[in-house]
C-alpha atoms as a PDB file:
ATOM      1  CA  UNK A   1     -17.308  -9.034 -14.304  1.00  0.00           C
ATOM      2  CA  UNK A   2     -14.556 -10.888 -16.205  1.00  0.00           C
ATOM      3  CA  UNK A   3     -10.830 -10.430 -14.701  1.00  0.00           C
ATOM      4  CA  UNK A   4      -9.797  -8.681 -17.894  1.00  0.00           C
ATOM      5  CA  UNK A   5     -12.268  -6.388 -17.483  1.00  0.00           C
ATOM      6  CA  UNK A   6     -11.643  -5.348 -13.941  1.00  0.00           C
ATOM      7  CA  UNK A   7      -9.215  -2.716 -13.099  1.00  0.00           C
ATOM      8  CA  UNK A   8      -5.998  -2.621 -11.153  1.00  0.00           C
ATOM      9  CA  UNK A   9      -7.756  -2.450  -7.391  1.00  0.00           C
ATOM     10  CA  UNK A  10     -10.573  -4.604  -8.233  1.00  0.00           C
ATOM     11  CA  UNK A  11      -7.766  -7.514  -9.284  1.00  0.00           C
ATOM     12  CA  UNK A  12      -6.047  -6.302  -6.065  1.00  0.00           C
ATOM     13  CA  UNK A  13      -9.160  -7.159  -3.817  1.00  0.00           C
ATOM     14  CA  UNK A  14     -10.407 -10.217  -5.590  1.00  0.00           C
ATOM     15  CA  UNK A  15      -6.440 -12.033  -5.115  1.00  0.00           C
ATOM     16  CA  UNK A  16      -6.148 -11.288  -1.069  1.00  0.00           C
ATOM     17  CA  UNK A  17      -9.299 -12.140  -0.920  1.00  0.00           C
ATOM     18  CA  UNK A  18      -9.448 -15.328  -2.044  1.00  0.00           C
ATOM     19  CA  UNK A  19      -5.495 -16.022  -0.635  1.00  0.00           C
ATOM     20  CA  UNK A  20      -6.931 -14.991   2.841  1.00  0.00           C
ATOM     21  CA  UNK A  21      -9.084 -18.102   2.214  1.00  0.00           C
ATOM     22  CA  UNK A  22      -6.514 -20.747   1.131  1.00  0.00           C
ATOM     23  CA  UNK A  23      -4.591 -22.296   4.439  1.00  0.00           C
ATOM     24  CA  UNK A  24      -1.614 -20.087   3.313  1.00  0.00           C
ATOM     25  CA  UNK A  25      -3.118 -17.481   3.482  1.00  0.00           C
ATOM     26  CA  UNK A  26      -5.337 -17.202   6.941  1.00  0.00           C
ATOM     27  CA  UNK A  27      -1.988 -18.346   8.614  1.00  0.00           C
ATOM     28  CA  UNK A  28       0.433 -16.079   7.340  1.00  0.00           C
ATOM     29  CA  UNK A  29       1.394 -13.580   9.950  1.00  0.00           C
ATOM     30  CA  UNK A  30       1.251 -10.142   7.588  1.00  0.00           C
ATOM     31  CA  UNK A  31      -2.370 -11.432   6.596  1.00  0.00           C
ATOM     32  CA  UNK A  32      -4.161  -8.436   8.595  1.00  0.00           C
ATOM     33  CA  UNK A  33      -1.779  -6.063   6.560  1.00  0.00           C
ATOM     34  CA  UNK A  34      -1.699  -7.116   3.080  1.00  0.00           C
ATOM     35  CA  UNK A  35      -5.837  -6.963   3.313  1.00  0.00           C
ATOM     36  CA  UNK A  36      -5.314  -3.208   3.333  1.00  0.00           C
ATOM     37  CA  UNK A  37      -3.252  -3.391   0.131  1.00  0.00           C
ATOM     38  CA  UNK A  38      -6.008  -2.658  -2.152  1.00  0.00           C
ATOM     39  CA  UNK A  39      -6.878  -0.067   0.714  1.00  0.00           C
ATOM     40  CA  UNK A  40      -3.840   2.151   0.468  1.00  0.00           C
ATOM     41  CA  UNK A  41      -3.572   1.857  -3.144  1.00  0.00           C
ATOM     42  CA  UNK A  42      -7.046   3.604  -3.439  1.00  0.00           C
ATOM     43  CA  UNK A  43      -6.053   5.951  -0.558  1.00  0.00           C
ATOM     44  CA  UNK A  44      -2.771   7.092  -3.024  1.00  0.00           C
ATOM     45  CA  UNK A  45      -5.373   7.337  -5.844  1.00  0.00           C
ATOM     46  CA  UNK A  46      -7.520   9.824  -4.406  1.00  0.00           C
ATOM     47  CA  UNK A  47      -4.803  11.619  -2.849  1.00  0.00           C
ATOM     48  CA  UNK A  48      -3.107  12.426  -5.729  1.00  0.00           C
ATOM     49  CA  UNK A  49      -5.972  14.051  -7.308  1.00  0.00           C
ATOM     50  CA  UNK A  50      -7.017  15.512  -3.778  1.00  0.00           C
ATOM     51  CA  UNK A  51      -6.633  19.863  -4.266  1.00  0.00           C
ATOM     52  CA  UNK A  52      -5.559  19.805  -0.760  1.00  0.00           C
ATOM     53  CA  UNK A  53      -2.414  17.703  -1.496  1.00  0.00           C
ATOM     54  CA  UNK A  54       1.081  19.828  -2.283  1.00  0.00           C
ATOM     55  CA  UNK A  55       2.409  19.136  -5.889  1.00  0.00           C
ATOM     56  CA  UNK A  56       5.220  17.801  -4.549  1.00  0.00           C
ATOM     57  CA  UNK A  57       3.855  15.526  -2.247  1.00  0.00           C
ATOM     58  CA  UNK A  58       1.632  14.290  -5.471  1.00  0.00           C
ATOM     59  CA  UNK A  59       5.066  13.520  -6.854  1.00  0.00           C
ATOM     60  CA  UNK A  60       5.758  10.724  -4.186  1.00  0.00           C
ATOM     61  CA  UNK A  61       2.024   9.829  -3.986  1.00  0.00           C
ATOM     62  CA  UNK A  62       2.556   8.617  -8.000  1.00  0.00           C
ATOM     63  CA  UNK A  63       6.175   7.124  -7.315  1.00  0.00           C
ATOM     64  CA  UNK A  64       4.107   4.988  -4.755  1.00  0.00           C
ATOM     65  CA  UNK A  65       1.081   4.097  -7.217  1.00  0.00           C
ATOM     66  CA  UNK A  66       3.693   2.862  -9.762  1.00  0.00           C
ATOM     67  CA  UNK A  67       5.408   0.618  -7.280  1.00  0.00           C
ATOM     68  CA  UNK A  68       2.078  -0.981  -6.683  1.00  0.00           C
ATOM     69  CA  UNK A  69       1.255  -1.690 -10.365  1.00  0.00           C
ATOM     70  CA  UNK A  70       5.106  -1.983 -11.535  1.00  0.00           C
ATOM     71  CA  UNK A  71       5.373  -5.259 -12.166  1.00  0.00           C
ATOM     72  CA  UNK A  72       9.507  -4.927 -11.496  1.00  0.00           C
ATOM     73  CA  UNK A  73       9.954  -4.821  -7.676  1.00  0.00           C
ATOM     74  CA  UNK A  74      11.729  -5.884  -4.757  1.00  0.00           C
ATOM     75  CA  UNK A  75       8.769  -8.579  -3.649  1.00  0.00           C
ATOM     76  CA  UNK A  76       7.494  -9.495  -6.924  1.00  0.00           C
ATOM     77  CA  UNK A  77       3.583 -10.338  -6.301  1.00  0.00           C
ATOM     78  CA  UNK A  78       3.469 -12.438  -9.848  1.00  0.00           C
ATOM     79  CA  UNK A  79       6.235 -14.808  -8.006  1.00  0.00           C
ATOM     80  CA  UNK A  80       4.996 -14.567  -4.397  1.00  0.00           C
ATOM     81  CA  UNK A  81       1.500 -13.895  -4.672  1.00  0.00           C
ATOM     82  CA  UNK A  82      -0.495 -11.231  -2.589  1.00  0.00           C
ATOM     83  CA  UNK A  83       2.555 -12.101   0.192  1.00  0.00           C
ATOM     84  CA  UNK A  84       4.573  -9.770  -2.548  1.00  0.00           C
ATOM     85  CA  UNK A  85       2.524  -6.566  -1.156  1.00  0.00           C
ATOM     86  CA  UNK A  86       4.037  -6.345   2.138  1.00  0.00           C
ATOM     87  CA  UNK A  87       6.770  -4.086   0.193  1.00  0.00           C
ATOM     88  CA  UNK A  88       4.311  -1.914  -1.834  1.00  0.00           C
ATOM     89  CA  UNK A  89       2.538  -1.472   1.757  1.00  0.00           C
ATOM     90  CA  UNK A  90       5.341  -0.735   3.673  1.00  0.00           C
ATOM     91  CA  UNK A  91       6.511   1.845   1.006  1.00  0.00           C
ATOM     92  CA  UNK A  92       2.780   3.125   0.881  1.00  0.00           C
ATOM     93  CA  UNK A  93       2.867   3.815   4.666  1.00  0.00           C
ATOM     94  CA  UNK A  94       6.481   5.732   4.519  1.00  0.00           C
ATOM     95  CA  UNK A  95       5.100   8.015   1.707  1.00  0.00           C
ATOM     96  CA  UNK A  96       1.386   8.545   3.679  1.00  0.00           C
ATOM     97  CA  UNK A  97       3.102   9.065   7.113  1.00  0.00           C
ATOM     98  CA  UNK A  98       5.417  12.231   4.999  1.00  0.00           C
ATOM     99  CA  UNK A  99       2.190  12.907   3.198  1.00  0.00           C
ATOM    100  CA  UNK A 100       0.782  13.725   6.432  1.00  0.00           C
ATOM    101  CA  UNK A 101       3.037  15.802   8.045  1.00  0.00           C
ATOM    102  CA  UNK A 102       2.667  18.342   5.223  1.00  0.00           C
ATOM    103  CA  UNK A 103      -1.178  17.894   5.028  1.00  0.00           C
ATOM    104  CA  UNK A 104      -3.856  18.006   7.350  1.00  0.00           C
ATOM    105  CA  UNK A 105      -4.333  14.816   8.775  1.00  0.00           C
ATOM    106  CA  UNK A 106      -8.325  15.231   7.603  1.00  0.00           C
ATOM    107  CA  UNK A 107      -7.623  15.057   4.224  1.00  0.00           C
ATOM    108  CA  UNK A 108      -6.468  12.081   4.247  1.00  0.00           C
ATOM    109  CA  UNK A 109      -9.059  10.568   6.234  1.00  0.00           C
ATOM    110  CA  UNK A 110     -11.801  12.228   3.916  1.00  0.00           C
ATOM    111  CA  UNK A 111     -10.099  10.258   1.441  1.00  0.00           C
ATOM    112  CA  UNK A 112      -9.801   6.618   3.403  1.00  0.00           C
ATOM    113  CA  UNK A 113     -12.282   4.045   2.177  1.00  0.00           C
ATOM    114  CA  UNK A 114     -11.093   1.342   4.624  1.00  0.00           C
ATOM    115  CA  UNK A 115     -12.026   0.197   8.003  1.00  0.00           C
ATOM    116  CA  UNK A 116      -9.817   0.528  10.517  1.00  0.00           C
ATOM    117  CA  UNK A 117      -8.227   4.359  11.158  1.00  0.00           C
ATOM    118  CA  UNK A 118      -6.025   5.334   8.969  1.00  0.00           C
ATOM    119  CA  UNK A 119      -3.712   7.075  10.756  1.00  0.00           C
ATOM    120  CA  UNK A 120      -3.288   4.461  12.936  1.00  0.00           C
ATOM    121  CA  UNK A 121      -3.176   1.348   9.914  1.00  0.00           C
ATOM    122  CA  UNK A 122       0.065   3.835   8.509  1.00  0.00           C
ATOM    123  CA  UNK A 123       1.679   3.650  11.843  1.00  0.00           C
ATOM    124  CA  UNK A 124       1.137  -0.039  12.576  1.00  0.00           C
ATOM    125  CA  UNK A 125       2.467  -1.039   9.581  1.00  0.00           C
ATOM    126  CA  UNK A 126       5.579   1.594   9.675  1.00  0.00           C
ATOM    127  CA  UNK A 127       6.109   0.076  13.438  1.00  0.00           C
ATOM    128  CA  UNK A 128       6.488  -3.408  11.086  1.00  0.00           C
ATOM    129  CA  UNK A 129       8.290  -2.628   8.216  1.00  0.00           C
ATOM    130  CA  UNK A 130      11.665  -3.940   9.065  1.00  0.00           C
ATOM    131  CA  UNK A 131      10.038  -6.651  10.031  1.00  0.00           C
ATOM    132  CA  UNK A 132       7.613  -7.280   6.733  1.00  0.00           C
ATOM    133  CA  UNK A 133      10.298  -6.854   4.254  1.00  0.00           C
ATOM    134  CA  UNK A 134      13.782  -7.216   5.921  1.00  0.00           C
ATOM    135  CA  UNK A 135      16.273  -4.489   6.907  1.00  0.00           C
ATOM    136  CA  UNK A 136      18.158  -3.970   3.911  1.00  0.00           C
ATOM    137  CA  UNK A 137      14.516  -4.306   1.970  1.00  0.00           C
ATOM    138  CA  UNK A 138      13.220  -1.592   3.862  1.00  0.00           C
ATOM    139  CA  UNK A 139      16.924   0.307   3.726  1.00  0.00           C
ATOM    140  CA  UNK A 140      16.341   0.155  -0.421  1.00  0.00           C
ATOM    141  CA  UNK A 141      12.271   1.111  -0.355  1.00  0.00           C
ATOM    142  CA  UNK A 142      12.988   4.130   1.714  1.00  0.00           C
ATOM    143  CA  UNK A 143      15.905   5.470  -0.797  1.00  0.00           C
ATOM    144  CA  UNK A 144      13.174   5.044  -3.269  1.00  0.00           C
ATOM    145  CA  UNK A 145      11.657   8.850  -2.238  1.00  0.00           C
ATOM    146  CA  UNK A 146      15.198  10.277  -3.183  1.00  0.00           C
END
């Protein structure tokens, strides 16, 4: 399939893929993280069309869709490459972890297409997030729900 004609996640997949391979990649410390980029964007995908998801909580589930495909962000991917998703994840994580405490924790399992658990990828990387994007960084993302 030609890139033009893949969509959004596909493009996703295919980048940290191929960065994990470069030297770059495989040594950068966030590596294990920004492989479930294309992961969590799926997971906010099916979420927000999930019946078992509150309207408002669909709300933040699209803010957080749009800050992965927005190409206007605090870690710009087009200038940092797939490094530039460690803010879209940490972001993702914040909005699943509030998702969660509103929703049966099942739901969003049912909806998970990645391999590790879940629940336990959205804690990991909220136990990170200072760390992956910086204070401040992660200061600014979390305003983003107001």
């Amino acid at each position: 399939m030609e890139p033009h004609q893949q969509d959004f996640y596909q493009n996703m997949r295919k980048k940290i893929k191929n960065w994990l391979k470069s030297k770059n990649g495989s040594q950068n410390k966030w590596a294990e993280y920004i492989l479930l980029a294309p992961d969590f964007f799926h997971l906010l995908c099916k979420l927000v069309i999930d019946k078992d998801v509150l309207v408002s909580d669909k709300a933040k589930l699209m803010g957080a869709i749009a800050y992965f495909i927005s190409p206007i962000e605090i870690i710009p991917e087009a200038l940092v490459g797939p490094v530039g998703y460690v803010d879209d994840l940490a972001l993702a994580a914040y909005v699943l972890n509030s998702i969660i405490k509103n929703t049966d924790p099942e739901v969003v399992k049912k909806n998970w297409a990645g391999e590790r658990d879940v629940l336990e990828a959205i804690q990991s990387i909220l136990s990170v997030a200072d760390q992956m994007v910086g204070s401040n960084l992660w200061k600014k993302l979390k305003s983003l729900k107001h």
